[in-house]
Protein backbone atom coordinates (compact mmCIF):
# COMPACT_ATOMS: atom_id res chain seq x y z
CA UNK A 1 0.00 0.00 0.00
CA UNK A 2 1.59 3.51 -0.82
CA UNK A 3 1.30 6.55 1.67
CA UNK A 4 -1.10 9.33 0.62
CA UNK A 5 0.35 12.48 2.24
CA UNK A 6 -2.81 13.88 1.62
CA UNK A 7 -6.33 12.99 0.29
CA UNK A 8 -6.39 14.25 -3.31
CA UNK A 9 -6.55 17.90 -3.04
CA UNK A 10 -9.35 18.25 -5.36
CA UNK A 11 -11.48 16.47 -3.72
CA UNK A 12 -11.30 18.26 -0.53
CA UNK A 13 -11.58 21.85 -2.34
CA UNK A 14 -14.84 23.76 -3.82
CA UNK A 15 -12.88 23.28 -7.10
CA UNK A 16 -14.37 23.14 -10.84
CA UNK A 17 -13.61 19.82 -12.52
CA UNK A 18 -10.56 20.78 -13.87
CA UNK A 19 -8.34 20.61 -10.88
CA UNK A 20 -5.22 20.02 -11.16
CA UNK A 21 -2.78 23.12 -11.66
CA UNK A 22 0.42 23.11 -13.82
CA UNK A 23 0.41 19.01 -13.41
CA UNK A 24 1.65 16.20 -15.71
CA UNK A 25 -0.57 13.06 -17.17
CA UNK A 26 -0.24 10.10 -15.37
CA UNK A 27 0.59 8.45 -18.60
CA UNK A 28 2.55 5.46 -16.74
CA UNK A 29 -0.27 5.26 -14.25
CA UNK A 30 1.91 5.42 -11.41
CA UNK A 31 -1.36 6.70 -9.04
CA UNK A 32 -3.69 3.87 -10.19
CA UNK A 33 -5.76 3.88 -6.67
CA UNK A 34 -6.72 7.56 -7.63
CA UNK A 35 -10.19 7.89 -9.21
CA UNK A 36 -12.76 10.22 -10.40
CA UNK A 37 -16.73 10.09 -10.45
CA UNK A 38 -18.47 10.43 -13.26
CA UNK A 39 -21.56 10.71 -14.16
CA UNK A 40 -24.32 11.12 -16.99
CA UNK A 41 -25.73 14.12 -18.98
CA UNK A 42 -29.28 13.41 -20.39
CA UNK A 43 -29.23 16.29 -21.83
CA UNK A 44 -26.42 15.49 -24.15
CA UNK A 45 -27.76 12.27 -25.43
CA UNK A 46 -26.52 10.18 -22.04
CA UNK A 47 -22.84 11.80 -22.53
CA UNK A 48 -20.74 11.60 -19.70
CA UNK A 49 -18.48 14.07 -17.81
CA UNK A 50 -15.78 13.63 -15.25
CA UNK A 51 -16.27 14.99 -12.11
CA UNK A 52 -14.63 15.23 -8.36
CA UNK A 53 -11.17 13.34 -8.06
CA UNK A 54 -11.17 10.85 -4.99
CA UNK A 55 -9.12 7.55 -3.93
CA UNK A 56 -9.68 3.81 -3.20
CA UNK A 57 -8.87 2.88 0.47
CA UNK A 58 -10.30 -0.10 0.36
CA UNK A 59 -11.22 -2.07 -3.03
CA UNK A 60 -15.08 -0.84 -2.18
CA UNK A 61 -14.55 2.01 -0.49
CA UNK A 62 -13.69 5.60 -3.17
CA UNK A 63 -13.17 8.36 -0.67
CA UNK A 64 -14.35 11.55 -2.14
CA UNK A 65 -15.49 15.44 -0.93
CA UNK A 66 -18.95 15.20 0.89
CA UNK A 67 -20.19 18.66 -1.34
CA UNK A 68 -19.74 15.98 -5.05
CA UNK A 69 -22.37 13.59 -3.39
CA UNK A 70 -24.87 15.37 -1.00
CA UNK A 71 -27.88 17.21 -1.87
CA UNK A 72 -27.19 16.32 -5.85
CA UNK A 73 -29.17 14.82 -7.88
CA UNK A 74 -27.55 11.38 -8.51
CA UNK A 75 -28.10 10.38 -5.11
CA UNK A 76 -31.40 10.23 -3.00
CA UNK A 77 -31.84 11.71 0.80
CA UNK A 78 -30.14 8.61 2.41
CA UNK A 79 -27.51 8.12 -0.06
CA UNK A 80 -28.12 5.52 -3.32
CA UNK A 81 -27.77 6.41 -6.62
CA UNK A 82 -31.32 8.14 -7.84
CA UNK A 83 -31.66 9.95 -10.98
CA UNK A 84 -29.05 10.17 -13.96
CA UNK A 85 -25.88 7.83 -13.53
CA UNK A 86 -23.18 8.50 -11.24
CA UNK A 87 -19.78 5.97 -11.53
CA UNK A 88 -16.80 5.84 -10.51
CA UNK A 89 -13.68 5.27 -13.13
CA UNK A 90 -10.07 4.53 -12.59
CA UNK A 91 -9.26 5.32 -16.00
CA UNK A 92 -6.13 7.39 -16.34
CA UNK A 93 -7.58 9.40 -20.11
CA UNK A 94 -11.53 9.79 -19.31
CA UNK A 95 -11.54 12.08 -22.35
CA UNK A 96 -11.49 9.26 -25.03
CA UNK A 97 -12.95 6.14 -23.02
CA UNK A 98 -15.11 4.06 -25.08
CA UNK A 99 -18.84 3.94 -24.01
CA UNK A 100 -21.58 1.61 -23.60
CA UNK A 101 -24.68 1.30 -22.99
CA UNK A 102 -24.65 5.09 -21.76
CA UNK A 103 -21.41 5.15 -19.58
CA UNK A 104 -17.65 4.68 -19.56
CA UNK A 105 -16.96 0.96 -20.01
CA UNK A 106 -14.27 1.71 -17.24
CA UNK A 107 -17.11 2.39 -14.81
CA UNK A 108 -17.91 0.61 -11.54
CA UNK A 109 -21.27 0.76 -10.30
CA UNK A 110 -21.93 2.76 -6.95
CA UNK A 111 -23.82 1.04 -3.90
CA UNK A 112 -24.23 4.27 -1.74
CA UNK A 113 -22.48 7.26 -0.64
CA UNK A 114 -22.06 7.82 3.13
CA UNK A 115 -21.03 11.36 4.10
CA UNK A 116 -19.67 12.95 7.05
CA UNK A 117 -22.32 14.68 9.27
CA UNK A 118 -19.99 17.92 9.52
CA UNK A 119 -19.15 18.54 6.24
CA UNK A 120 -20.99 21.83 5.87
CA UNK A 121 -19.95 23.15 9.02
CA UNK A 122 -18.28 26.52 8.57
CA UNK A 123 -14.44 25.71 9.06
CA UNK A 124 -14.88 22.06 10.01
CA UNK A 125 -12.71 19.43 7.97
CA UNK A 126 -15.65 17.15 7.44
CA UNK A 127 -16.16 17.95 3.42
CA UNK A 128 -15.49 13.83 3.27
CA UNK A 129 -17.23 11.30 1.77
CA UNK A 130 -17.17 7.34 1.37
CA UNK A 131 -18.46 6.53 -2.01
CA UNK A 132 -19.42 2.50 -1.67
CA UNK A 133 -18.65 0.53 -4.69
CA UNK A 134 -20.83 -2.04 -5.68
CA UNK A 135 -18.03 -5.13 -6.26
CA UNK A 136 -14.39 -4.86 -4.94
CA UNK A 137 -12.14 -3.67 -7.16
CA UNK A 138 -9.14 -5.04 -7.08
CA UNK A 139 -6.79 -3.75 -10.04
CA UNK A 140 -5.32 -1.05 -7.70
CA UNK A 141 -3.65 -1.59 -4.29
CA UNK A 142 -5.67 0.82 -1.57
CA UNK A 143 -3.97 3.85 -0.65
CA UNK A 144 -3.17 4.24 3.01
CA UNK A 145 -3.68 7.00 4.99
CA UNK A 146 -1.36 8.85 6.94
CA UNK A 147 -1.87 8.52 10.76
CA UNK A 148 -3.31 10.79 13.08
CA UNK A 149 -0.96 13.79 13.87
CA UNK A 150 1.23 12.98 10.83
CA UNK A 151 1.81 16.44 9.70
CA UNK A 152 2.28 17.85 13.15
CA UNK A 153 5.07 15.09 13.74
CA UNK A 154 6.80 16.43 10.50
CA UNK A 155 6.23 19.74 11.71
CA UNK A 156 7.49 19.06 14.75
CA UNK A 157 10.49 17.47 13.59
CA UNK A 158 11.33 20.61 11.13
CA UNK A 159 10.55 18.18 8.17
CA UNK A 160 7.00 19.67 7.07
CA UNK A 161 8.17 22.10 4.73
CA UNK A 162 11.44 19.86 3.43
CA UNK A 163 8.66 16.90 2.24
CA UNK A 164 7.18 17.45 -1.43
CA UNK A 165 3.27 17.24 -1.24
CA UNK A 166 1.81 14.70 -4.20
CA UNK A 167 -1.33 15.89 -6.07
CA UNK A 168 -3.92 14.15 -7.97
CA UNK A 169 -6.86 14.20 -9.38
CA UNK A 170 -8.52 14.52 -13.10
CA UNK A 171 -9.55 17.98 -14.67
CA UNK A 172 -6.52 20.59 -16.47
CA UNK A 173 -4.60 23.76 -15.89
CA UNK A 174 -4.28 27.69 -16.51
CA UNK A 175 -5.77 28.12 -19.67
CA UNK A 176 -2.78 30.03 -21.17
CA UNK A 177 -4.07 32.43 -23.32
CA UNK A 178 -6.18 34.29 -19.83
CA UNK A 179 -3.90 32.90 -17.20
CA UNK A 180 -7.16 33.62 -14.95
CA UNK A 181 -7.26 32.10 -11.56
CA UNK A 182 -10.03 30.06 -12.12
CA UNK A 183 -10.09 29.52 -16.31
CA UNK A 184 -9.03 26.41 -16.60
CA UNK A 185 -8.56 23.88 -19.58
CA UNK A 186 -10.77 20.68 -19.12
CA UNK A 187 -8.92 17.71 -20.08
CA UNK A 188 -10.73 14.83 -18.01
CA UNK A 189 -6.91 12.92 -17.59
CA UNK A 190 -5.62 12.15 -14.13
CA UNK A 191 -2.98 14.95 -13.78
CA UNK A 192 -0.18 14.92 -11.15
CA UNK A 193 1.37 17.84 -9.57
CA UNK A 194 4.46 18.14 -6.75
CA UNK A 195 4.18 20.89 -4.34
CA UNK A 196 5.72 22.09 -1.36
CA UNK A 197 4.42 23.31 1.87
CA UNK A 198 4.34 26.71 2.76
CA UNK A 199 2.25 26.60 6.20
CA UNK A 200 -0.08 23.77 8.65
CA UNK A 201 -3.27 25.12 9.91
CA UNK A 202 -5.89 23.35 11.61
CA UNK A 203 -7.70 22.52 8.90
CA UNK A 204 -5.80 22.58 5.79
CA UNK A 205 -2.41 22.94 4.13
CA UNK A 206 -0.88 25.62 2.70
CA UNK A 207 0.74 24.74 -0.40
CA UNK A 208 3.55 26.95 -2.39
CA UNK A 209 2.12 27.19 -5.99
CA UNK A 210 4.90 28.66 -8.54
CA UNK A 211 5.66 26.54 -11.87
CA UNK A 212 8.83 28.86 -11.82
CA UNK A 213 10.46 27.09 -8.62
CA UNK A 214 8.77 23.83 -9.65
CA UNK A 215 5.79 23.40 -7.47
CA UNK A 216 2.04 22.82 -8.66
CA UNK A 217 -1.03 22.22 -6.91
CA UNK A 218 -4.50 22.91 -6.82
CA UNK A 219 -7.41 24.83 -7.99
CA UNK A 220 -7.94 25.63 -4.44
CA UNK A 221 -5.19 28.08 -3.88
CA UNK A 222 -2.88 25.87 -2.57
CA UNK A 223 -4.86 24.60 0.30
């Protein structure tokens, strides 16, 4: 099992879909536990479109952001998929994925979502979410979480800020004609990005962002 430092920054950030800043494509599919929802458009003829980025810590268990799940309509009030089709996909290029029968053929069928009862608490770090799969998958080893008080042992230790921060999750970068914050350049591929830490706070951390010194990150900010 490999070490997530942390849990997919784009999943735990109101980000658009395209979340990944200044990142590379997982073209050798080095982060194979790391996943993405995805889920239909009617509208467009049962299309498909990739949505929040989340990881497999167990071969049922897809732990995403509590805001991609809750109070939308591909669930129902206590959690099972209801209305258009919601999957998950492990599927490093969602952008040319064959379809059938109305979804991805890399889709796996979702049991239920269970989300935290604090994740809409002003502050709290409870935005999480445990998307239930349906069968176990198995092609991906489970990412393992790092213990409680991880980062404030590193911090603790002076090491915090000399250990590179992984990111990943699906979506694009700075569209580079605007450069605009948030005008980004869908691309639906898992994306990759190294950062490295510029502060701990209770809830969150600070990541340096600057292409120019070799650090990436996040839609978010860089938290």
């Amino acid at each position: 099992m490999k070490l997530i430092f942390e849990i997919v920054l784009a999943a735990l950030t109101f980000c658009p879909v395209a979340a990944i800043i200044d990142g590379t494509f997982d073209a050798n599919n080095e982060y194979p536990s790391d996943g993405a929802l995805v889920f239909e458009i009617p509208e467009a003829g049962s299309d498909y479109a990739t949505g929040c980025s989340g990881v497999l810590i167990h071969p049922k268990i897809f732990l995403t952001a509590a805001h991609c799940v809750d109070d939308t309509p591909f669930f129902d009030d206590n959690g099972y998929p209801s209305g258009p089709g919601i999957w998950v996909s492990f599927d490093n290029d969602l952008s040319d994925a064959d379809t059938e029968g109305g979804k991805c053929t890399t889709c796996l069928d979702i049991e239920r979502a269970v989300t935290s009862s604090h994740w809409d608490i002003p502050g709290s770090a409870g935005d999480v979410a445990a998307v239930i799969l349906k069968e176990d998958y198995t092609q991906a080893g489970a990412a393992e979480l790092p213990s409680l008080g991880y980062f404030d042992a590193l911090k603790a230790s002076k090491n915090l800020k000399k250990s590179p921060i992984i990111n990943v999750g699906y979506g694009g970068s700075f569209n580079e004609a605007t450069k605009a914050k948030y005008d980004l350049e869908y691309l639906g591929k898992r994306m990759f990005s190294i950062s490295s830490v510029k502060s701990l706070g209770k809830n969150f951390i600070g990541l340096n962002m600057n292409k120019n010194q070799g650090n990436g990150g996040s839609c978010g900010g860089g938290k």
